[in-house]
N, C-alpha and C. Protein backbone atom coordinates (compact mmCIF):
# COMPACT_ATOMS: atom_id res chain seq x y z
N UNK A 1 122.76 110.21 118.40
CA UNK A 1 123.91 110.81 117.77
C UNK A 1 125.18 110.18 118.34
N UNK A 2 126.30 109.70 117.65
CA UNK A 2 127.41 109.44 118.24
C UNK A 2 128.38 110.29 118.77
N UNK A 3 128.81 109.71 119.50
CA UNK A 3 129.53 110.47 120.82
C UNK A 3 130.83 110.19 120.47
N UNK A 4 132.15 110.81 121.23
CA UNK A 4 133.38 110.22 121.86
C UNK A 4 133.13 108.59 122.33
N UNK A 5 132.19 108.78 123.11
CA UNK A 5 132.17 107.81 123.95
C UNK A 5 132.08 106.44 123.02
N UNK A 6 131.62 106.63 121.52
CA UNK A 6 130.99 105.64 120.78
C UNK A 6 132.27 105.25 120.30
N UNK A 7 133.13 106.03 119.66
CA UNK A 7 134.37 105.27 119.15
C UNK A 7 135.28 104.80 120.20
N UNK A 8 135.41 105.59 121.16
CA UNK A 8 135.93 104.90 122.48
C UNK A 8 135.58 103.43 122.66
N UNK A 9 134.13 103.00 122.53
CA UNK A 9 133.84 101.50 122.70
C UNK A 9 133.79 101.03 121.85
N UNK A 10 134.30 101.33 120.29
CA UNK A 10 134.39 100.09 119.46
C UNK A 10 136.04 100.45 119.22
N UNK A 11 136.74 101.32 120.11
CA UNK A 11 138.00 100.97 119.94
C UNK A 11 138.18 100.10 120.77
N UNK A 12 137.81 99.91 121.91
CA UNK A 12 137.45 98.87 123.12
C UNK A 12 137.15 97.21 122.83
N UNK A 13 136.38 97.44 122.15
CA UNK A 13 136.06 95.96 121.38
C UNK A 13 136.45 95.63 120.54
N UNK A 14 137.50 96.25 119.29
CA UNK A 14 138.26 95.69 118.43
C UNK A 14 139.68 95.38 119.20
N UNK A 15 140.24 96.28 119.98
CA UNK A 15 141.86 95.87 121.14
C UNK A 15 141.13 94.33 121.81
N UNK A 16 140.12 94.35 122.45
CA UNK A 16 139.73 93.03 123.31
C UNK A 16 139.69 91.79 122.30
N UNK A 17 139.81 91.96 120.66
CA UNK A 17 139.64 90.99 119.95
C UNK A 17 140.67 90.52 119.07
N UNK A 18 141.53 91.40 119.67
CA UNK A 18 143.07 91.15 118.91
C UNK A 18 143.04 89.80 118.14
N UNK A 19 143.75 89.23 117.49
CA UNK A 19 143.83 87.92 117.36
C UNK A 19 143.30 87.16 116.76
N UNK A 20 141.74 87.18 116.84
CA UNK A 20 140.68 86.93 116.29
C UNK A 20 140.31 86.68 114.89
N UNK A 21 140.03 85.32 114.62
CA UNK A 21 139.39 85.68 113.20
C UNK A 21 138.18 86.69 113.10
N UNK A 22 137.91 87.33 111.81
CA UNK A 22 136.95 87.79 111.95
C UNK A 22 136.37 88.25 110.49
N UNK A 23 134.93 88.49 110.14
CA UNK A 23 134.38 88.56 108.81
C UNK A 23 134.37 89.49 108.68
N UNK A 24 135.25 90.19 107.16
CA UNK A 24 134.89 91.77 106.85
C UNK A 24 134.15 92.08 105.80
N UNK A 25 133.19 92.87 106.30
CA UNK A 25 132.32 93.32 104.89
C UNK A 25 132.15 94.46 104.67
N UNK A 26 132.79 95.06 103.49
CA UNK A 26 133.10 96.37 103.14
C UNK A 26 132.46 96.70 102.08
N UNK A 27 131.84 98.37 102.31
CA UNK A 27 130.93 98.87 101.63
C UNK A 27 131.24 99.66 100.66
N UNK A 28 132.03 99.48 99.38
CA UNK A 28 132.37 100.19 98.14
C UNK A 28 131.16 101.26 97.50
N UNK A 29 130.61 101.33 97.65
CA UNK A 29 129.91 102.01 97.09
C UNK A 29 128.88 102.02 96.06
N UNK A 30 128.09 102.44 95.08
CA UNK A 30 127.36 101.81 94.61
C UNK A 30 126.90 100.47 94.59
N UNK A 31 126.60 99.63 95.22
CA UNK A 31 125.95 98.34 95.65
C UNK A 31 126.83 97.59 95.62
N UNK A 32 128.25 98.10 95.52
CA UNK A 32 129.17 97.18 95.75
C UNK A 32 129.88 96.78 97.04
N UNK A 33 129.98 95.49 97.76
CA UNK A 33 129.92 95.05 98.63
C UNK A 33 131.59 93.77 98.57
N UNK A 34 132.44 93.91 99.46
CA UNK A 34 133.55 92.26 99.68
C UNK A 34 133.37 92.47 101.12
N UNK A 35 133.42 90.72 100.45
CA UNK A 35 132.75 90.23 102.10
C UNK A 35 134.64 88.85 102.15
N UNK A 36 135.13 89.28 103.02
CA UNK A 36 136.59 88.84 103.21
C UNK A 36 136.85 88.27 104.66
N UNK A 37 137.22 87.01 105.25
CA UNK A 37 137.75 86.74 106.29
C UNK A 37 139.12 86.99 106.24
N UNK A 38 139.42 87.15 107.87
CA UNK A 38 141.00 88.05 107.98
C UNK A 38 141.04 87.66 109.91
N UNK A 39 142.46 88.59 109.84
CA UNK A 39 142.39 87.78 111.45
C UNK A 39 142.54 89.50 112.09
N UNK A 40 141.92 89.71 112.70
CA UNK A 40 142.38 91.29 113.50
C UNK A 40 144.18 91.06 113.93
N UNK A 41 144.45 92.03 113.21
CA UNK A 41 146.06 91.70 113.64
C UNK A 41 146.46 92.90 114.60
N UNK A 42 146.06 94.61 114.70
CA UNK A 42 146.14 95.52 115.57
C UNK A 42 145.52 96.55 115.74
N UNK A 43 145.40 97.45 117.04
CA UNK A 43 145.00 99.03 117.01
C UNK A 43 145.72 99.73 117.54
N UNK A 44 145.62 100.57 116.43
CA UNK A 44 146.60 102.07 116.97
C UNK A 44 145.52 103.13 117.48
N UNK A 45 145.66 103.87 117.68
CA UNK A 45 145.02 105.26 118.01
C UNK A 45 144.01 105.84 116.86
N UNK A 46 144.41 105.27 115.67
CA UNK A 46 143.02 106.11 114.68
C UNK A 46 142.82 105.40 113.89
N UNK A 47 143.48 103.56 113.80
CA UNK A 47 143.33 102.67 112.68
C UNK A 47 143.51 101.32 113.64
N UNK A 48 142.73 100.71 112.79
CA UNK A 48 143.13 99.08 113.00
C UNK A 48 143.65 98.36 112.04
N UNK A 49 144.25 97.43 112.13
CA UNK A 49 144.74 96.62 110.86
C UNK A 49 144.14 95.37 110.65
N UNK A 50 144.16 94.17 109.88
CA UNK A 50 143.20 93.03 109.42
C UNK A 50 144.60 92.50 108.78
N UNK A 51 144.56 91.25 108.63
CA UNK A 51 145.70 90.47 108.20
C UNK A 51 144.81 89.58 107.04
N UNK A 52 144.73 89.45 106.13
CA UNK A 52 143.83 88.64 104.73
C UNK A 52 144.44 88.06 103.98
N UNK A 53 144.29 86.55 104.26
CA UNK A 53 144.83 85.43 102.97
C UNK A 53 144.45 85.66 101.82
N UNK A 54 144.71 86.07 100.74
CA UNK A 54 144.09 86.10 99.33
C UNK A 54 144.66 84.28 98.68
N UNK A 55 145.38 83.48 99.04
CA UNK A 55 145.64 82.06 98.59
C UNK A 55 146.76 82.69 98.17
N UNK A 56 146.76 81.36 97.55
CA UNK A 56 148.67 81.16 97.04
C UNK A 56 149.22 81.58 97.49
N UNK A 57 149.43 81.41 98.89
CA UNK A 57 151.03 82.04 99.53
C UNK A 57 150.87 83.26 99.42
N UNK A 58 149.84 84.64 99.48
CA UNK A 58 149.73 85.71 99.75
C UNK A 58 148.87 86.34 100.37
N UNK A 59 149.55 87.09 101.45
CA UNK A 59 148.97 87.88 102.23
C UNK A 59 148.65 89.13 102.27
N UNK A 60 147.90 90.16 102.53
CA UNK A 60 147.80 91.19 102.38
C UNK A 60 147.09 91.45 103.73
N UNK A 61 147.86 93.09 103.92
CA UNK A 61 147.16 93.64 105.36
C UNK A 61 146.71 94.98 105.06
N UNK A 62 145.04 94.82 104.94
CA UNK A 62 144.00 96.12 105.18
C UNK A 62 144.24 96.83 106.43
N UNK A 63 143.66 98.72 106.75
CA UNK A 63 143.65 99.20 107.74
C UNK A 63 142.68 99.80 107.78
N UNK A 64 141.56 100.18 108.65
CA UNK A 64 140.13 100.92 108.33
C UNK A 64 140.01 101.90 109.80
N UNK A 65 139.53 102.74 109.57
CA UNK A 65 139.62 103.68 110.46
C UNK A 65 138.18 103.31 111.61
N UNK A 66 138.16 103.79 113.04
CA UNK A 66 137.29 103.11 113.94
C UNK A 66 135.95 104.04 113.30
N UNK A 67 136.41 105.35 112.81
CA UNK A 67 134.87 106.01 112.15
C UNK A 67 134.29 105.28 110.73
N UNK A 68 135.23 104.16 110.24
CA UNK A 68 134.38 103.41 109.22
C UNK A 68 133.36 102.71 109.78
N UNK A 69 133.90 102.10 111.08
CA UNK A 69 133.12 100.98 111.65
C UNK A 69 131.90 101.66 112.12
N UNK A 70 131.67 103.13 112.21
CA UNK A 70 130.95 103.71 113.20
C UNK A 70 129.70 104.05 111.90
N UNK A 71 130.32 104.41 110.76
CA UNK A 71 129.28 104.67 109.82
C UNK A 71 129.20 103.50 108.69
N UNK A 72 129.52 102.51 109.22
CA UNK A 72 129.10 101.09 109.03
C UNK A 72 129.48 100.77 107.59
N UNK A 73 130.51 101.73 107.11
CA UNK A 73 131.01 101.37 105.73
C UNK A 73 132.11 99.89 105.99
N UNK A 74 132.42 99.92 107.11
CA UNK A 74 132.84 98.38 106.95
C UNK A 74 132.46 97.89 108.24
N UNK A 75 132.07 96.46 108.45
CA UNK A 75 131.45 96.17 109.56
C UNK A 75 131.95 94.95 109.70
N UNK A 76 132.11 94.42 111.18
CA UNK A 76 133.10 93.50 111.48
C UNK A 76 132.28 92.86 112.44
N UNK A 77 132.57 91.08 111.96
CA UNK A 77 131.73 89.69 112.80
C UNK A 77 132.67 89.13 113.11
N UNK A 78 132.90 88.76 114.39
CA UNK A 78 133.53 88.01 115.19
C UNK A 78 133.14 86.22 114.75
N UNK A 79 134.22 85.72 114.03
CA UNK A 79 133.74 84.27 113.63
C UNK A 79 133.23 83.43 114.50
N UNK A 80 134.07 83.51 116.11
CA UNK A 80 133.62 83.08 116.62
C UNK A 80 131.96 83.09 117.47
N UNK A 81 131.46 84.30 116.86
CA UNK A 81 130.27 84.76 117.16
C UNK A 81 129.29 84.31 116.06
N UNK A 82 129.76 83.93 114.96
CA UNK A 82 129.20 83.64 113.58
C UNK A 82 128.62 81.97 114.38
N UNK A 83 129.96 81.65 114.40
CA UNK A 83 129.53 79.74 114.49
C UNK A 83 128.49 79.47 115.93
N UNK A 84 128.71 80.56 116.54
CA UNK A 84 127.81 80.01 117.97
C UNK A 84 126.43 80.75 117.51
N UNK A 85 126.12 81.48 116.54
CA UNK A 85 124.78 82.04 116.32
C UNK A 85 124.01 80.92 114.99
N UNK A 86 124.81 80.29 114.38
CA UNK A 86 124.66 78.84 113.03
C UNK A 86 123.75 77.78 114.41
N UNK A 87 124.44 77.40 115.45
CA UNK A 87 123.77 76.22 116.29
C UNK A 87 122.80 76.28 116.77
């Protein structure tokens, strides 16, 4: 069962990754699935934010709450964890 303690450590590990590119894949609902690279841009206290190139000179910034991440409606890969698990 999840704890305090559980969002405590993936608030822990999204602040330690500030900066970061990273792969988002978000779970819409009925089998619908976007799978989006973005750069972790911040955390506040009950949200994080994602910074996302859509092209042409536009940006857009998502925010998902640390209990999305916890019930895995959106789930987040560290790119740099992507390319060292490819070799």
């Amino acid at each position: 069962m999840a704890t305090k303690e559980t969002l405590i450590d993936i608030k822990k590990n999204i602040e330690e990754n500030i900066g970061c590119k990273v792969v988002l894949r978000t779970n819409k609902g009925r089998k619908k699935v976007n799978v989006r690279e973005g750069i972790l841009e911040d955390a506040y206290p009950s949200v994080f934010t994602v910074r996302i190139d859509s092209g042409l000179m536009s940006e857009r910034k998502v925010s998902y709450s640390y209990s999305d991440v916890l019930t895995e409606t959106v789930e987040l890969s560290m790119f740099n964890n992507l390319l060292a698990s490819e070799n």
